[in-house]
C-alpha atoms as a PDB file:
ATOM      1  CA  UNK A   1      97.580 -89.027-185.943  1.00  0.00           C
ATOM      2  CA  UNK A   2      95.260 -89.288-189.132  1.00  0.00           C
ATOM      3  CA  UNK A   3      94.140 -93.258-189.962  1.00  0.00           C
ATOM      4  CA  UNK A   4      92.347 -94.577-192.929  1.00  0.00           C
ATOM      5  CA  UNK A   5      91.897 -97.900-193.376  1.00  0.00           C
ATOM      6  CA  UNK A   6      90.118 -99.838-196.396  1.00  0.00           C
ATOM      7  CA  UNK A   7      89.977-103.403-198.144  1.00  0.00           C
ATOM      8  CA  UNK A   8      92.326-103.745-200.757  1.00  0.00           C
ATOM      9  CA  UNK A   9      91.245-102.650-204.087  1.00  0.00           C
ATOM     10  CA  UNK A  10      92.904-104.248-206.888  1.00  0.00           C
ATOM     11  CA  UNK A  11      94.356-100.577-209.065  1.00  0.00           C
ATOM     12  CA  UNK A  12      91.998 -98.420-207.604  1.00  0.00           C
ATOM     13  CA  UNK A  13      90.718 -94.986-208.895  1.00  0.00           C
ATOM     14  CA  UNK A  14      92.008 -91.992-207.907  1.00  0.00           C
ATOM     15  CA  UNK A  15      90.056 -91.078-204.879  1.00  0.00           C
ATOM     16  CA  UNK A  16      91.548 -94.077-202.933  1.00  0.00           C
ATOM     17  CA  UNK A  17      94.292 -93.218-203.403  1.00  0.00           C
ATOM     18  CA  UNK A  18      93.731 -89.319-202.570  1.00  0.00           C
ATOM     19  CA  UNK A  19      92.817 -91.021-199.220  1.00  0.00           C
ATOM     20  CA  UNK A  20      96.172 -92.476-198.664  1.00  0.00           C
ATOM     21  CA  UNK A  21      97.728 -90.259-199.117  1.00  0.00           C
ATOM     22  CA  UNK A  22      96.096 -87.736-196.944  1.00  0.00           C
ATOM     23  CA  UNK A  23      96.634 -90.123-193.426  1.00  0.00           C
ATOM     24  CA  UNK A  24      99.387 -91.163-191.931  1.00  0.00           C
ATOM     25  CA  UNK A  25      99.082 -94.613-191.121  1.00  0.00           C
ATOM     26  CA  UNK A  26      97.037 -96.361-193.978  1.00  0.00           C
ATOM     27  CA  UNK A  27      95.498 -99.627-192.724  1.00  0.00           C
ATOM     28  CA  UNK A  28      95.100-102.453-195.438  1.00  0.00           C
ATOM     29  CA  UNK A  29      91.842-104.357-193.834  1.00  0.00           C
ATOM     30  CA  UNK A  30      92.585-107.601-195.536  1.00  0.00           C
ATOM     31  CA  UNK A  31      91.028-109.651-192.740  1.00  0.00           C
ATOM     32  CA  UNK A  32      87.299-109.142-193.992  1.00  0.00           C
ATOM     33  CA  UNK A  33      85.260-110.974-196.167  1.00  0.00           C
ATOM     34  CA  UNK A  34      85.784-111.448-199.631  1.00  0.00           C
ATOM     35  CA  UNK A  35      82.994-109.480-201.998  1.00  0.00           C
ATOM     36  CA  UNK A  36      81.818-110.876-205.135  1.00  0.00           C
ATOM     37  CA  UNK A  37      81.783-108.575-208.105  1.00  0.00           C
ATOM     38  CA  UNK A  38      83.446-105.852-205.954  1.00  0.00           C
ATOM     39  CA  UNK A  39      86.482-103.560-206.604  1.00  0.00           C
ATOM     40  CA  UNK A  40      88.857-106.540-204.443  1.00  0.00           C
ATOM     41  CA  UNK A  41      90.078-108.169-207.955  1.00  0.00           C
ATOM     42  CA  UNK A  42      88.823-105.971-210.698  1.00  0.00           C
ATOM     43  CA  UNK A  43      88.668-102.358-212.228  1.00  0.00           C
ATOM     44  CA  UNK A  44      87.574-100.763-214.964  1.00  0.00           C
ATOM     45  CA  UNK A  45      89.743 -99.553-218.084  1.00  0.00           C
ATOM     46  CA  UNK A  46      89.556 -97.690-221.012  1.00  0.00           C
ATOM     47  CA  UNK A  47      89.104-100.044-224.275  1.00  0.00           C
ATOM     48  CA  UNK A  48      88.198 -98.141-227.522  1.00  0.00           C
ATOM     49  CA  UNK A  49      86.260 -95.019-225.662  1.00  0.00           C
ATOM     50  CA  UNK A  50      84.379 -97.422-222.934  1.00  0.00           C
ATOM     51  CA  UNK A  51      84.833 -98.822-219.437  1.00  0.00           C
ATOM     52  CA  UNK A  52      85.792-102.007-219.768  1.00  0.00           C
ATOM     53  CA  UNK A  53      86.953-104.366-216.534  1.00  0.00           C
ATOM     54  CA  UNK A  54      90.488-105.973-215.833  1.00  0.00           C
ATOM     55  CA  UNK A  55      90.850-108.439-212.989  1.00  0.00           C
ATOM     56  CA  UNK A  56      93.130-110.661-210.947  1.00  0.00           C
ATOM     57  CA  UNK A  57      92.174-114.602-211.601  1.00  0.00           C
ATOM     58  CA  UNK A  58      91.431-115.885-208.469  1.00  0.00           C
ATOM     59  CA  UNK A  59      90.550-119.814-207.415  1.00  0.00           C
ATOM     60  CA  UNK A  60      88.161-120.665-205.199  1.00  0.00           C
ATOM     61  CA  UNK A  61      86.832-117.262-204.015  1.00  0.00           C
ATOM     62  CA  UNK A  62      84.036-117.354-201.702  1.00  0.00           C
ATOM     63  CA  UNK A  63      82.483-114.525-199.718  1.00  0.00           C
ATOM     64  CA  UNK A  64      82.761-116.981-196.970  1.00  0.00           C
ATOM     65  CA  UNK A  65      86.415-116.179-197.016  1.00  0.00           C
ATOM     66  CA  UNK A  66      88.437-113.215-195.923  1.00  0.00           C
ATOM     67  CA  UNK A  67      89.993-111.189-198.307  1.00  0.00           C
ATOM     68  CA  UNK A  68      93.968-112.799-196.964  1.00  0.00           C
ATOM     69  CA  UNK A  69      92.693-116.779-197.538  1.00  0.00           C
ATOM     70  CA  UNK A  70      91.711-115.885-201.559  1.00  0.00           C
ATOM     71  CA  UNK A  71      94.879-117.553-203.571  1.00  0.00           C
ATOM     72  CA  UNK A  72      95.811-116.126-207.139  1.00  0.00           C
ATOM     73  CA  UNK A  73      95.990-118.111-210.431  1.00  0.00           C
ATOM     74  CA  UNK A  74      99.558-117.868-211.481  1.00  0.00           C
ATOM     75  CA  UNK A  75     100.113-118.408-215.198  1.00  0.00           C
ATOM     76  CA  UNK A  76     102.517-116.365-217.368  1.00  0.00           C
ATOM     77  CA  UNK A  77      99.755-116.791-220.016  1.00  0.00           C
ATOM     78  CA  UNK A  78      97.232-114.656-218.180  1.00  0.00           C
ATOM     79  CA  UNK A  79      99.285-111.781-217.699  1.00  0.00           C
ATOM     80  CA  UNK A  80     100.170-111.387-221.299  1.00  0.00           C
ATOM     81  CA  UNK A  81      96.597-111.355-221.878  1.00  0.00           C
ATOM     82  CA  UNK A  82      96.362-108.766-219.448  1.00  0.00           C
ATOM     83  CA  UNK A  83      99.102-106.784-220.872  1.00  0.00           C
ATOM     84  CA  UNK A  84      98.588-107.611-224.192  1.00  0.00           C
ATOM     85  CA  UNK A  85      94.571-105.933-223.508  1.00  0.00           C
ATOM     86  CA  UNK A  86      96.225-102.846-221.846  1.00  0.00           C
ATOM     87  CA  UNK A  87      99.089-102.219-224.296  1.00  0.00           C
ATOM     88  CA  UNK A  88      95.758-102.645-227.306  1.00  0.00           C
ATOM     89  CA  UNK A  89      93.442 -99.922-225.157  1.00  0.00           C
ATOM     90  CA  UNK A  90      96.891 -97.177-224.185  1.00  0.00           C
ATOM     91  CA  UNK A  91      99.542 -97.868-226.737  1.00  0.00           C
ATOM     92  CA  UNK A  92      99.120 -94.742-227.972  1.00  0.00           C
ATOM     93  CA  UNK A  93      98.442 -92.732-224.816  1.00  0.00           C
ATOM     94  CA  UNK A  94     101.458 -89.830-223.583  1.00  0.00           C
ATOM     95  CA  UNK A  95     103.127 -92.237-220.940  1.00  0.00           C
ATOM     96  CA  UNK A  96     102.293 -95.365-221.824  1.00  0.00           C
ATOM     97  CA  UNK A  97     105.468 -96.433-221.595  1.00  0.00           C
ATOM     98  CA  UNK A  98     106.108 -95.085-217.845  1.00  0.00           C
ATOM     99  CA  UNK A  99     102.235 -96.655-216.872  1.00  0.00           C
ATOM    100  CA  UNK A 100     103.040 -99.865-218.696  1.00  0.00           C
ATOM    101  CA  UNK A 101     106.214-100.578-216.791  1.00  0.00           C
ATOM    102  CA  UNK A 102     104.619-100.085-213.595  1.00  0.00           C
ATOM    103  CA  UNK A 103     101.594-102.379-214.549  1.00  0.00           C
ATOM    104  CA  UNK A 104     104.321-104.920-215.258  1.00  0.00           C
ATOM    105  CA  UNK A 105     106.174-104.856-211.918  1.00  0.00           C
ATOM    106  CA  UNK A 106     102.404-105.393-210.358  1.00  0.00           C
ATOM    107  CA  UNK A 107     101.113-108.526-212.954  1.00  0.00           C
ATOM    108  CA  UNK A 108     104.200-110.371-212.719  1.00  0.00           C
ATOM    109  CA  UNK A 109     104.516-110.145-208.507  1.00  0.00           C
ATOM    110  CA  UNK A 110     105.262-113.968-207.902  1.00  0.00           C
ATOM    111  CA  UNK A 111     102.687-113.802-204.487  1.00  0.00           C
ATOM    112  CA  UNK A 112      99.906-116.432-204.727  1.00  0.00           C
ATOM    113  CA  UNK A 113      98.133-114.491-202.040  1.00  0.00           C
ATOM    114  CA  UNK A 114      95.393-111.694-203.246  1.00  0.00           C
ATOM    115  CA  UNK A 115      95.875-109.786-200.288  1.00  0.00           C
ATOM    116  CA  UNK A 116      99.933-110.092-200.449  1.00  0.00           C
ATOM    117  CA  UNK A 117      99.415-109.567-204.262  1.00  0.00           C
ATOM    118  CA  UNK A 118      97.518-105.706-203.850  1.00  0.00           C
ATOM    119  CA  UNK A 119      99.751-104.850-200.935  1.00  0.00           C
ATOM    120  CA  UNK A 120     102.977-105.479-203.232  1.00  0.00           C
ATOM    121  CA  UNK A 121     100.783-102.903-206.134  1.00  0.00           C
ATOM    122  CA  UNK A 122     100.051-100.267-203.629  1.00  0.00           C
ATOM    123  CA  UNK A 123     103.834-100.291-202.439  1.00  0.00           C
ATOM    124  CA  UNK A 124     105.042-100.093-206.327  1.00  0.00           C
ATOM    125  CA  UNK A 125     102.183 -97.096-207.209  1.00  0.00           C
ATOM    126  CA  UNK A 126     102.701 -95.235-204.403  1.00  0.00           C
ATOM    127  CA  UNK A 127     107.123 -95.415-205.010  1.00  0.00           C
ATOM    128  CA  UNK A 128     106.023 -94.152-208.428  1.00  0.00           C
ATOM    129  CA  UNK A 129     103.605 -91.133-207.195  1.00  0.00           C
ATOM    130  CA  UNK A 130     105.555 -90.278-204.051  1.00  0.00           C
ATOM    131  CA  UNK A 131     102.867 -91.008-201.397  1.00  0.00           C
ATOM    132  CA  UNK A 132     105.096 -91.837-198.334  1.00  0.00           C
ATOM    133  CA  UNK A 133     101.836 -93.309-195.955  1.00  0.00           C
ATOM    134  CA  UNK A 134     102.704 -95.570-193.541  1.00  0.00           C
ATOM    135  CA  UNK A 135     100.768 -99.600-193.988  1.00  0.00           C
ATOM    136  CA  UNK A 136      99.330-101.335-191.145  1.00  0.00           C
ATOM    137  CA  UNK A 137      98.064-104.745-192.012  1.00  0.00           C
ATOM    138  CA  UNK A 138      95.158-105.256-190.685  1.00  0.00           C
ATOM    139  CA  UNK A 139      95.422-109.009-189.653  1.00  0.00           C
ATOM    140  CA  UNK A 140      98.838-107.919-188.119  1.00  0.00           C
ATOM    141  CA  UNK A 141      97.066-106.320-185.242  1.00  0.00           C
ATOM    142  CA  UNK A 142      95.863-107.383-181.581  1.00  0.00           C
ATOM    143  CA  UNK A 143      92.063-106.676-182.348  1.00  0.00           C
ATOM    144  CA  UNK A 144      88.940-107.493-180.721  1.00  0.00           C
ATOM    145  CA  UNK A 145      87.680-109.877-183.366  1.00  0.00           C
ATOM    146  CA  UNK A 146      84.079-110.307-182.116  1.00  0.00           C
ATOM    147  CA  UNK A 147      83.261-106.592-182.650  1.00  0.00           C
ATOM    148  CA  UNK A 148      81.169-105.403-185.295  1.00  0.00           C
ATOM    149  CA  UNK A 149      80.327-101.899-187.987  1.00  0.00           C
ATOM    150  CA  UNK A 150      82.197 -99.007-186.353  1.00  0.00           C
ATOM    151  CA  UNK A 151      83.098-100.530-183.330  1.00  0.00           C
ATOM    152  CA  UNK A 152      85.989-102.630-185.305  1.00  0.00           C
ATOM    153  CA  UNK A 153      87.221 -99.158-186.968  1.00  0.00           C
ATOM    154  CA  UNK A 154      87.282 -97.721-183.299  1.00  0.00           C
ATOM    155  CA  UNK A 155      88.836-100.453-181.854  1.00  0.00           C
ATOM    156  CA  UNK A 156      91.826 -99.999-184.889  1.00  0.00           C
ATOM    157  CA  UNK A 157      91.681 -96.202-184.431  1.00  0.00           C
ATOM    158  CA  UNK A 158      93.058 -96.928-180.535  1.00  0.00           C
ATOM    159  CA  UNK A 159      95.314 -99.642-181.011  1.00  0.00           C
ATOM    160  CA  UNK A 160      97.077 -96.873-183.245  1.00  0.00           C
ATOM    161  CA  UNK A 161      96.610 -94.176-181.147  1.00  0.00           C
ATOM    162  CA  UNK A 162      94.756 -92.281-184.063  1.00  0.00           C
ATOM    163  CA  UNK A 163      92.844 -89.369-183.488  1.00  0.00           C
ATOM    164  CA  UNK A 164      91.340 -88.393-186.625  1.00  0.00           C
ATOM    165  CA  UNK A 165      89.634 -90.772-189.252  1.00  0.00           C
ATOM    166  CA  UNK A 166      89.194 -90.660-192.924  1.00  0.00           C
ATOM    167  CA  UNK A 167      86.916 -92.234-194.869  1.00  0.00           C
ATOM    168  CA  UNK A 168      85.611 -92.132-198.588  1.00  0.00           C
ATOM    169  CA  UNK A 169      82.594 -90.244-198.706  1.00  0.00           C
ATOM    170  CA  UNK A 170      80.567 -93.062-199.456  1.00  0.00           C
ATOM    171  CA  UNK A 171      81.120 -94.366-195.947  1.00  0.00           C
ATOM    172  CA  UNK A 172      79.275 -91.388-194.722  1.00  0.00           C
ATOM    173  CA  UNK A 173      76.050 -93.904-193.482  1.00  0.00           C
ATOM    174  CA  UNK A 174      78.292 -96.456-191.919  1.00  0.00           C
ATOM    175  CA  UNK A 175      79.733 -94.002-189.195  1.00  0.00           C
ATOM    176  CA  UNK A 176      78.432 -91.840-186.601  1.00  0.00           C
ATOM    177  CA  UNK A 177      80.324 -88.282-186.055  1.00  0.00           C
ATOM    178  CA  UNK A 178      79.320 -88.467-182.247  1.00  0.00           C
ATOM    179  CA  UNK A 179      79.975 -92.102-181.594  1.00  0.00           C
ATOM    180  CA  UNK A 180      83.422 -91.322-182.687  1.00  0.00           C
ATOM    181  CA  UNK A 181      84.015 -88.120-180.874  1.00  0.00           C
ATOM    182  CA  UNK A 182      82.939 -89.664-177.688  1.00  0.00           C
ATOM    183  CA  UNK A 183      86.143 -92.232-178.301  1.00  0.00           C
ATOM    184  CA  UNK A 184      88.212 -88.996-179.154  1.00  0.00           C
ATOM    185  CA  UNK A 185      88.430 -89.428-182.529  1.00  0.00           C
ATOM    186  CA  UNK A 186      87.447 -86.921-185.291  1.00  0.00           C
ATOM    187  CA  UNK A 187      85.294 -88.615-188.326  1.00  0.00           C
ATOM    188  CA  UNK A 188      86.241 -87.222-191.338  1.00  0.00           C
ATOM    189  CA  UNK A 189      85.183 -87.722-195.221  1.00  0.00           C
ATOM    190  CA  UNK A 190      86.962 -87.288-198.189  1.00  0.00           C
ATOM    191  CA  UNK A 191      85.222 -86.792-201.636  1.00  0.00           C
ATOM    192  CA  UNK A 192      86.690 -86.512-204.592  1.00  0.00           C
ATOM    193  CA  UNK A 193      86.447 -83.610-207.005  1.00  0.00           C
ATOM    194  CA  UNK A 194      85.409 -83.597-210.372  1.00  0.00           C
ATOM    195  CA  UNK A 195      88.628 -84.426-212.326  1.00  0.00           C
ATOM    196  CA  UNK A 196      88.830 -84.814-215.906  1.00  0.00           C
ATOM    197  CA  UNK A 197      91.323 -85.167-218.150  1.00  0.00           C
ATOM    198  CA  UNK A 198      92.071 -85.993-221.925  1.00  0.00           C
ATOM    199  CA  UNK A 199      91.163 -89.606-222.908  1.00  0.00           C
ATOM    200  CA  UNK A 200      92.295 -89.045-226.674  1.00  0.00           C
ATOM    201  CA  UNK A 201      89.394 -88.002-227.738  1.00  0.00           C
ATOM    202  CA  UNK A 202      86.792 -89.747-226.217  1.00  0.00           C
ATOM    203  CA  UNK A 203      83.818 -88.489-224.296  1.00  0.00           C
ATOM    204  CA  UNK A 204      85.780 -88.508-220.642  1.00  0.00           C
ATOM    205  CA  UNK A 205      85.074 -91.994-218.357  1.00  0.00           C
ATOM    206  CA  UNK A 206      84.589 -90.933-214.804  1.00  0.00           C
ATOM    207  CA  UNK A 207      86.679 -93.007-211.875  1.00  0.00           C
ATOM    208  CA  UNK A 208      88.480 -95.364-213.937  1.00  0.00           C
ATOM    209  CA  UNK A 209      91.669 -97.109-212.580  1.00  0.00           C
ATOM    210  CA  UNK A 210      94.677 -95.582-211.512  1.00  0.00           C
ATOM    211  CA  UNK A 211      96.097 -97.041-214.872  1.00  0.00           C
ATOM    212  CA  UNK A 212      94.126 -95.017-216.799  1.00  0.00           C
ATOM    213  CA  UNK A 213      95.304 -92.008-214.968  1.00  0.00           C
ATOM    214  CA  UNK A 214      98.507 -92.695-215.175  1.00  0.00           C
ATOM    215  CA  UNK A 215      98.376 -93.557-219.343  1.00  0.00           C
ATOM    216  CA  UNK A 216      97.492 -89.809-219.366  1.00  0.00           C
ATOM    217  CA  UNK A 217      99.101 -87.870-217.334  1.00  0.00           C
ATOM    218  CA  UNK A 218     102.099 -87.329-215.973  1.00  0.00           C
ATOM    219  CA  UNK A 219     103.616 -88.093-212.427  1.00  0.00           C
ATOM    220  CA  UNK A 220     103.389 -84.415-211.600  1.00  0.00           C
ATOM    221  CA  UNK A 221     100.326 -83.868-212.792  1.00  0.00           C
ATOM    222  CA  UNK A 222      99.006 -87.019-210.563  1.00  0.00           C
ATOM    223  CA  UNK A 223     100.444 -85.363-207.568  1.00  0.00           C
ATOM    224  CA  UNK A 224      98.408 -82.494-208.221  1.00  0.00           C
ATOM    225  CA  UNK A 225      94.814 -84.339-208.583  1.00  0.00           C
ATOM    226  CA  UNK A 226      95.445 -86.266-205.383  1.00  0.00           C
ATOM    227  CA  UNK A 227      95.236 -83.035-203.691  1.00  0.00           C
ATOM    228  CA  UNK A 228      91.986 -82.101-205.506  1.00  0.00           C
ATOM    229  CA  UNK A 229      88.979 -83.089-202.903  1.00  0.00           C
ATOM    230  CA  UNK A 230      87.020 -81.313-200.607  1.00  0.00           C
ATOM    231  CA  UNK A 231      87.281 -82.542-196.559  1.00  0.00           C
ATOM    232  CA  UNK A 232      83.080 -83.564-194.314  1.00  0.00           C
ATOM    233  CA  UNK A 233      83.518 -83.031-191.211  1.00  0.00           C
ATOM    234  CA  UNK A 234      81.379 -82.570-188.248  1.00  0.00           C
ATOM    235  CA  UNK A 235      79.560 -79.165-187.950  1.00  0.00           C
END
């Protein structure tokens, strides 16, 4: 059984969810400290040609806290900023209208949890792109709490029963291929290929939210870049 398991990244780029959708039990390891100026409650979006970020407001976020005790500002008035900024930067992109309304369902998700609040996004992108993974919340489980690095992904790995593990590539220095064999689990790494696509007719932004992918392409065409990567494995 393949496992991946990462925080949870407020609309990730595409490579995230290339991993995803490549496992088949997808743990969301909300039960980790919060990061500061991470991917947790912000990405980056296309405004007039440039990266520009888009975030979740969040109260009271400390890196002192895991990821599940951060609480959400709920105000109707910040999420028609929000899509008031992304209907300014895509109205005129192909599907717009298909991205937009999926952007919607995510904003105006009623949780007041940040972890509960990503969860409910990756369920409503992943209905849209046809990525059928199986989530595993992380807190759900009977782990060893006390354990640290790649011990706490091994101990996850067993409670599923997982014996092959994917991470993005740029875990490659957190992880040792022969640590995990020895546990009978494969180590595996997935990095992205070079996709581009048309940004109207901007100079292309690399690794830009999965909005911006989706305000330019179409569902099928989606399905076809989250097969585009190239597997490390042990040699």
């Amino acid at each position: 059984m393949k496992a991946g398991i990462m925080q949870p990244y407020f609309l990730p780029y595409i490579g995230y969810w290339q991993l995803m959708n490549i496992v088949d039990k997808y743990v969301v390891y909300d039960d980790v400290n919060f990061i500061n100026r991470g991917w947790i409650n912000r990405n980056r979006i296309l405004v007039n040609g440039k990266p520009h970020y888009i975030n979740v407001w969040i109260s009271e976020a400390s890196q002192n806290k895991k990821i599940n005790e951060i609480s959400i500002i709920q105000d109707s008035k910040l999420v028609n900023k929000r899509m008031k900024m992304i209907e300014f930067a895509y109205k005129k992109a192909p599907y717009f209208n298909m991205a937009c309304t999926v952007i919607e369902k995510i904003l105006t998700c009623r949780s007041s949890n940040l972890a509960a609040f990503i969860e409910n996004s990756f369920y409503i992108i992943c209905d849209c792109l046809g990525i059928k993974t199986e989530f595993v919340i992380s807190s759900s489980l009977n782990k060893t709490e006390d354990l640290k690095g790649q011990e706490k992904i091994l101990d996850i790995c067993e409670i599923l029963g997982a014996d092959e593990y994917y991470n993005s590539i740029g875990g490659q220095h957190l992880y040792s291929f022969d640590v995990f064999k020895s546990r009978g689990v494969d180590l595996r790494f997935l990095q992205t290929e070079n996709i581009v696509y048309k940004q109207f007719d901007n100079e292309f932004q690399a690794n830009l939210s999965i909005v911006d992918v989706m305000m330019f392409n179409s569902v099928e065409e989606i399905r076809k870049y989250l097969d585009r990567y190239i597997i490390i494995e042990n040699q």
